[in-house]
Protein backbone atom coordinates (compact mmCIF):
# COMPACT_ATOMS: atom_id res chain seq x y z
CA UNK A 1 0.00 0.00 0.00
CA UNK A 2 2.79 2.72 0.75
CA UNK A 3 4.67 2.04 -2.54
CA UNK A 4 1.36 2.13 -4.42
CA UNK A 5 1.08 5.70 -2.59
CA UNK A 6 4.45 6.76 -3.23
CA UNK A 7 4.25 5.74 -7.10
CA UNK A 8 0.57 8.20 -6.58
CA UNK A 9 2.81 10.87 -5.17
CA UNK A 10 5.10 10.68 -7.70
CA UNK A 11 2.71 11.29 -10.90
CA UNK A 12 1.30 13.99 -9.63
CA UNK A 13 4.48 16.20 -8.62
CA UNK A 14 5.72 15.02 -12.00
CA UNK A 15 2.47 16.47 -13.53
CA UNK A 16 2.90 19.49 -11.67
CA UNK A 17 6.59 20.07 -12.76
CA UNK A 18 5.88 18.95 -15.83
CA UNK A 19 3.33 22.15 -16.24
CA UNK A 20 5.04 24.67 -14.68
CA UNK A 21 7.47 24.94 -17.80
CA UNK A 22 4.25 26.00 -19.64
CA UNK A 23 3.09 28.75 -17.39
CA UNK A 24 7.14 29.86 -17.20
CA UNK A 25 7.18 30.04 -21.19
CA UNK A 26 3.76 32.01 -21.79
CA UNK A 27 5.27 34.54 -18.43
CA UNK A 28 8.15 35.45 -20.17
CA UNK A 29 6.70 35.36 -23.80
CA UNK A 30 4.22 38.45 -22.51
CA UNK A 31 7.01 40.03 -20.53
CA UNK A 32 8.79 39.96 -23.87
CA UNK A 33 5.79 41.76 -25.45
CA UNK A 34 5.88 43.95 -23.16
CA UNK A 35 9.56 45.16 -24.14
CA UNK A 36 8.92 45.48 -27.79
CA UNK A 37 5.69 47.09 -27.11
CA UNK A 38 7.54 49.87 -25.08
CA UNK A 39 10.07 50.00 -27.83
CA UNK A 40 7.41 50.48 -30.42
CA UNK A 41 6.10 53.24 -28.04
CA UNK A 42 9.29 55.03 -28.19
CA UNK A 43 9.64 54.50 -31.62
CA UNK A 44 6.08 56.06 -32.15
CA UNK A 45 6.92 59.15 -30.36
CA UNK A 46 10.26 59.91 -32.24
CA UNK A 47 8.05 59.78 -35.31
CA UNK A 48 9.24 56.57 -36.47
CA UNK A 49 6.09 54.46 -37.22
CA UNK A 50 8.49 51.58 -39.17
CA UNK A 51 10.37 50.80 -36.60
CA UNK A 52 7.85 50.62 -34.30
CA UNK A 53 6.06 48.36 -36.71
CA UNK A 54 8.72 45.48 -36.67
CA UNK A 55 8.75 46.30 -32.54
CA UNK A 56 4.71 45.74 -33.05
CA UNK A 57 4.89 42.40 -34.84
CA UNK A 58 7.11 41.04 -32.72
CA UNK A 59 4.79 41.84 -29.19
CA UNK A 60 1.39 40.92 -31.00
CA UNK A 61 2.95 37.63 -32.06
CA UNK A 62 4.05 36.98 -28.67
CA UNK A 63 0.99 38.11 -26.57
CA UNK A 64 -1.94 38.35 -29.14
CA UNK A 65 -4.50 38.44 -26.49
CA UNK A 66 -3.31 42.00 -25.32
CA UNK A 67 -5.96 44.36 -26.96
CA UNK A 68 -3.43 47.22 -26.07
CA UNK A 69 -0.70 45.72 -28.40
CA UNK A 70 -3.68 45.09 -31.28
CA UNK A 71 -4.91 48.23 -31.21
CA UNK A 72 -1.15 50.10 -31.03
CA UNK A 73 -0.27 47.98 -34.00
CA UNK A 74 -3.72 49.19 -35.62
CA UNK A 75 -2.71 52.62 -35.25
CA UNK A 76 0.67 52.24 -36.48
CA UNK A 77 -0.71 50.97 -39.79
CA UNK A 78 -3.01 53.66 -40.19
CA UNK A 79 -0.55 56.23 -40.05
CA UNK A 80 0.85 54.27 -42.30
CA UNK A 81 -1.87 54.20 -44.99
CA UNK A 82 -2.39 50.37 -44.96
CA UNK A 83 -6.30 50.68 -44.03
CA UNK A 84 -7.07 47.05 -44.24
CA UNK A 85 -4.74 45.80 -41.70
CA UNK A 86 -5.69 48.70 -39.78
CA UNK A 87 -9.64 47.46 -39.55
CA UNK A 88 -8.44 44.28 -39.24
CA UNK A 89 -6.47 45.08 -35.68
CA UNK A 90 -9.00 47.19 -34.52
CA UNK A 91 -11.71 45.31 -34.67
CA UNK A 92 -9.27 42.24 -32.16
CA UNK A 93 -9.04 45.18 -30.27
CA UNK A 94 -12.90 45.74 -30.08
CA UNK A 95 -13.36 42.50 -29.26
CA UNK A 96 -10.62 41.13 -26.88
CA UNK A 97 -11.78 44.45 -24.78
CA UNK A 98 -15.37 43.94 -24.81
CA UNK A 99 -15.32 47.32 -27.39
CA UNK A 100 -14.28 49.59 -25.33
CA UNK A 101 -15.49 53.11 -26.49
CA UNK A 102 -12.01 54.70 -27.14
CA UNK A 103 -11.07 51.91 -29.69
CA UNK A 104 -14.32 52.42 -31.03
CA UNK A 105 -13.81 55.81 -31.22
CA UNK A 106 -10.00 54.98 -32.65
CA UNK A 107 -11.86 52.63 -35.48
CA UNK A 108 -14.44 55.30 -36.04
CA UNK A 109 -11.49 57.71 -37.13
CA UNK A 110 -10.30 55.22 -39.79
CA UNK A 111 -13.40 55.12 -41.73
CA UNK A 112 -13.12 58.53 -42.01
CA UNK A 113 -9.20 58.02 -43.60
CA UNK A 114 -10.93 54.85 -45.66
CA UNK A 115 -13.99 57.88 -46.87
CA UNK A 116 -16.53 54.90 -45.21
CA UNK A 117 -19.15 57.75 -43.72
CA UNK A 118 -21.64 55.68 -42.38
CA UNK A 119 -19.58 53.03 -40.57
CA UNK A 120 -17.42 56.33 -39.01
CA UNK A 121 -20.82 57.26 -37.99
CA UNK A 122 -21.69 53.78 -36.78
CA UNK A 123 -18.81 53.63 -34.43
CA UNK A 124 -18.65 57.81 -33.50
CA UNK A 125 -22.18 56.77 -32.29
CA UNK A 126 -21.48 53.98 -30.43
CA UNK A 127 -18.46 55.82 -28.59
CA UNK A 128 -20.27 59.01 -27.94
CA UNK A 129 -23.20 56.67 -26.24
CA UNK A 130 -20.80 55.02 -23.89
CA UNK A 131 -20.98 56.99 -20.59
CA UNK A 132 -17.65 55.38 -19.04
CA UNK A 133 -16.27 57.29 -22.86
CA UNK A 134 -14.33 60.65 -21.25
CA UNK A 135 -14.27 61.74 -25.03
CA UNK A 136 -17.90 61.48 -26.23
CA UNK A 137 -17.65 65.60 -27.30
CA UNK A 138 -14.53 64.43 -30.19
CA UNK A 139 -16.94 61.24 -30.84
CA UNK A 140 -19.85 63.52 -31.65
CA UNK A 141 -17.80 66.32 -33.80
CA UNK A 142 -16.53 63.38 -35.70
CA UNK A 143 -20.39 62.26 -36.86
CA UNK A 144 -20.22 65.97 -37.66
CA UNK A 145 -17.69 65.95 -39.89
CA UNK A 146 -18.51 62.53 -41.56
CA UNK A 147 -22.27 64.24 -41.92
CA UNK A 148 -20.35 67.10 -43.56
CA UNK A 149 -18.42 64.44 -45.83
CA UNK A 150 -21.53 62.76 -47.04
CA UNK A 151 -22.74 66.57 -47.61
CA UNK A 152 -26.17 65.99 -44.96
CA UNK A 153 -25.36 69.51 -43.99
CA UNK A 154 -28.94 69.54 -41.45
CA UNK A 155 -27.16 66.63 -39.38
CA UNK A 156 -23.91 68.28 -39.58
CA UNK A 157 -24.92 70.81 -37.86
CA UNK A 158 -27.02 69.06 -35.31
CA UNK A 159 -24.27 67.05 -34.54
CA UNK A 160 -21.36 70.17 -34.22
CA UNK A 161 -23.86 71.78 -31.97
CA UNK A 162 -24.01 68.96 -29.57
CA UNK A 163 -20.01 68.65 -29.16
CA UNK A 164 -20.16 72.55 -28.41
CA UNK A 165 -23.21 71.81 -25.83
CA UNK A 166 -21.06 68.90 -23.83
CA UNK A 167 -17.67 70.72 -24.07
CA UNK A 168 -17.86 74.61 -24.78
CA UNK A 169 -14.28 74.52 -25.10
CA UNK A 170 -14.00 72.62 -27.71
CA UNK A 171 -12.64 74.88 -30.46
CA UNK A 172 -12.60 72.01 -33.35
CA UNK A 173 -16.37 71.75 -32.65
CA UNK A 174 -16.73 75.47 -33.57
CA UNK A 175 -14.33 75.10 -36.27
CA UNK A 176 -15.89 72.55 -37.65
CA UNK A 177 -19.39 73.98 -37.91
CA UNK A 178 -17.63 76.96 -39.42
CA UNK A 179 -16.80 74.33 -42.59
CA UNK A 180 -20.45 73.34 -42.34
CA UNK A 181 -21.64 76.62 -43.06
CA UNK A 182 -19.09 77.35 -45.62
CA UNK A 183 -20.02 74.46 -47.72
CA UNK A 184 -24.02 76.08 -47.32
CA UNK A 185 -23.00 79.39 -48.59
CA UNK A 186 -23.24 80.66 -45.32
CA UNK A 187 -20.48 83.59 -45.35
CA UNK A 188 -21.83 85.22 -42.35
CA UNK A 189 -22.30 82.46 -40.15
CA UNK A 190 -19.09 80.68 -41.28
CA UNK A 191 -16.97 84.47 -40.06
CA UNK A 192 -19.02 84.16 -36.93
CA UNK A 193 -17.96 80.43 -36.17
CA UNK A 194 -13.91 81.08 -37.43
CA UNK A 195 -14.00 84.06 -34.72
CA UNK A 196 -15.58 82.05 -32.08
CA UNK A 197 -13.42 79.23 -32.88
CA UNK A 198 -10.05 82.28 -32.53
CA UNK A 199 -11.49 83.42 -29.35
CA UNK A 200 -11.08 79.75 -27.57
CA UNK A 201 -7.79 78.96 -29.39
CA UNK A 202 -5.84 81.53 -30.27
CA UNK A 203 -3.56 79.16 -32.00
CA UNK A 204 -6.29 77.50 -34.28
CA UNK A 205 -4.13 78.72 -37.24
CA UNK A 206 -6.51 76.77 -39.80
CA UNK A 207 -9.13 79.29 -38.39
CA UNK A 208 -7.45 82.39 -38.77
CA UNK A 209 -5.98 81.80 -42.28
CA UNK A 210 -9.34 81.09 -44.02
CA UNK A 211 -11.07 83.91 -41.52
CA UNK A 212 -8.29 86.16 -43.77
CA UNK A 213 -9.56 85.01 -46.50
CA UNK A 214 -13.37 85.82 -45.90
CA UNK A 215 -11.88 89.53 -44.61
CA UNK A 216 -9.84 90.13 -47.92
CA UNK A 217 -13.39 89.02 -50.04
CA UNK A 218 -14.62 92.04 -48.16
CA UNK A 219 -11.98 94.61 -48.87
CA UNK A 220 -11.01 94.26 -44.86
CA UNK A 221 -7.39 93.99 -45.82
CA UNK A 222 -6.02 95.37 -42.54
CA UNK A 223 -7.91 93.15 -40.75
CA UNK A 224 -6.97 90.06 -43.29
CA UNK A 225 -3.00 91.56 -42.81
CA UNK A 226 -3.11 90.95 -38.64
CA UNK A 227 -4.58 87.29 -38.91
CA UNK A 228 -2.05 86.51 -41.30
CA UNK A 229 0.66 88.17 -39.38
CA UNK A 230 -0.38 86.14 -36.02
CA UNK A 231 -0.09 82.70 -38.19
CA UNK A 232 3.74 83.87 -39.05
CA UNK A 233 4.39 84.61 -35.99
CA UNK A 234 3.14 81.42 -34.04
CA UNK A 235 4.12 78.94 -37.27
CA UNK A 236 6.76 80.80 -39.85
CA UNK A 237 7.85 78.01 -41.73
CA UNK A 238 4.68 75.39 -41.59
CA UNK A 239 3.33 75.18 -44.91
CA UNK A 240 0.08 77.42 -43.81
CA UNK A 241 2.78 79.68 -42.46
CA UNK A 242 4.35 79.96 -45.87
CA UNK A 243 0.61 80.43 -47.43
CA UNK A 244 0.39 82.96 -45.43
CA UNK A 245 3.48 84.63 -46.13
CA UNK A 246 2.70 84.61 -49.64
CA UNK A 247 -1.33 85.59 -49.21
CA UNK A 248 0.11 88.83 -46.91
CA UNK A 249 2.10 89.74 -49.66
CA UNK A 250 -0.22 89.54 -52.48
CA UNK A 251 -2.25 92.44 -50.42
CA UNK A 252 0.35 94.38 -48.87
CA UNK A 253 2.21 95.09 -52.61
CA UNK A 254 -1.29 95.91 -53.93
């Protein structure tokens, strides 16, 4: 009886050890992750999205459960124009996080890169709805914009005024309606939103170059000469700062 118990004894601390080799190997393969997905990190914030792409592929191959990791790798091949892939990490993302609204939000913007308006909608909606979403005024101004896109002005607008109604702060809401009315033929209203949009964020250069341009359709050319003269000052050699260089010149040598 005690050797058939000490044969019992033995099986199962060999199926114990035998295990814990296992556990040990998928440990260090996510701790591994981890390092090239903090490399890919760093990579992304120097502005190097290729390198941080290899550092990606590596991580999601060794932890592909970590929706983190998807949806980095996601990003990373949006910036770099390869939509597909892009959809195809977000939506492992979506789902190993239960769609959390932020990478709904994150999937949303795609479609707008991809020109899809009513799946940008679809998921804009779905984020903005979320109430644990901290974002849901940037959700809402992008339904706006992909309104604008698809040219249903009405909802455009409905939507812009509902960002500026949960976060009056918000300059790109303002901005954004701004474009809304522009593409109406709205010249008054558009001026109106462009100066709002000025008055929250002075540095909303976008803003104050085509607010220039409405002033120089109406002869205000000393008024068109200061906005221009604020975007060289705060961005001289941006491309709108060299637009504007050029634009200032055109109506000071009249």
């Amino acid at each position: 009886m005690v050797h058939v118990l000490k044969i019992f004894i033995l099986i199962m601390l060999s199926s114990v050890f035998a295990c814990a080799p296992v556990n040990t190997n998928v440990a260090q393969e996510h701790k591994q992750s981890d390092v090239h997905y903090k490399l890919a990190l760093a990579h992304l914030q120097g502005g190097n999205p290729t390198q941080a792409l290899k550092e990606l592929l590596i991580a999601v191959k060794q932890d592909p459960q970590n929706g983190s990791v998807q949806v980095t790798l996601a990003q990373t091949y949006q910036r770099k124009k390869a939509y597909s892939l892009a959809e195809k990490h977000y939506l492992i993302a979506l789902d190993l996080s239960d769609n959390d609204p932020r990478y709904q939000n994150n999937l949303a913007s795609l479609y707008l890169d991809m020109e899809k308006w009513d799946k940008a909608i679809h998921y804009f909606d779905q984020a903005s709805k979320n109430l644990l979403f901290v974002n849901a005024h940037v959700a809402v101004a992008g339904k706006a914009y992909a309104c604008l896109k698809k040219m249903d002005y009405p909802a455009a607008l409905e939507f812009s005024t509902e960002a500026i109604k949960i976060a009056p702060r918000y300059a790109s809401a303002y901005f954004l309606k701004s474009q809304v009315y522009s593409a109406m033929g709205s010249v008054n209203q558009e001026k109106f939103y462009l100066q709002r949009t000025i008055e929250i964020a002075p540095q909303f250069l976008r803003a104050r170059y085509q607010l220039a341009e409405l002033l120089i359709d109406e002869n205000s050319f000393d008024d068109a000469a200061a906005q221009l003269r604020t975007i060289l000052e705060f961005s001289p050699t941006s491309e709108l700062g060299y637009k504007a260089k050029g634009l200032l010149k055109s109506i000071t040598d009249s």
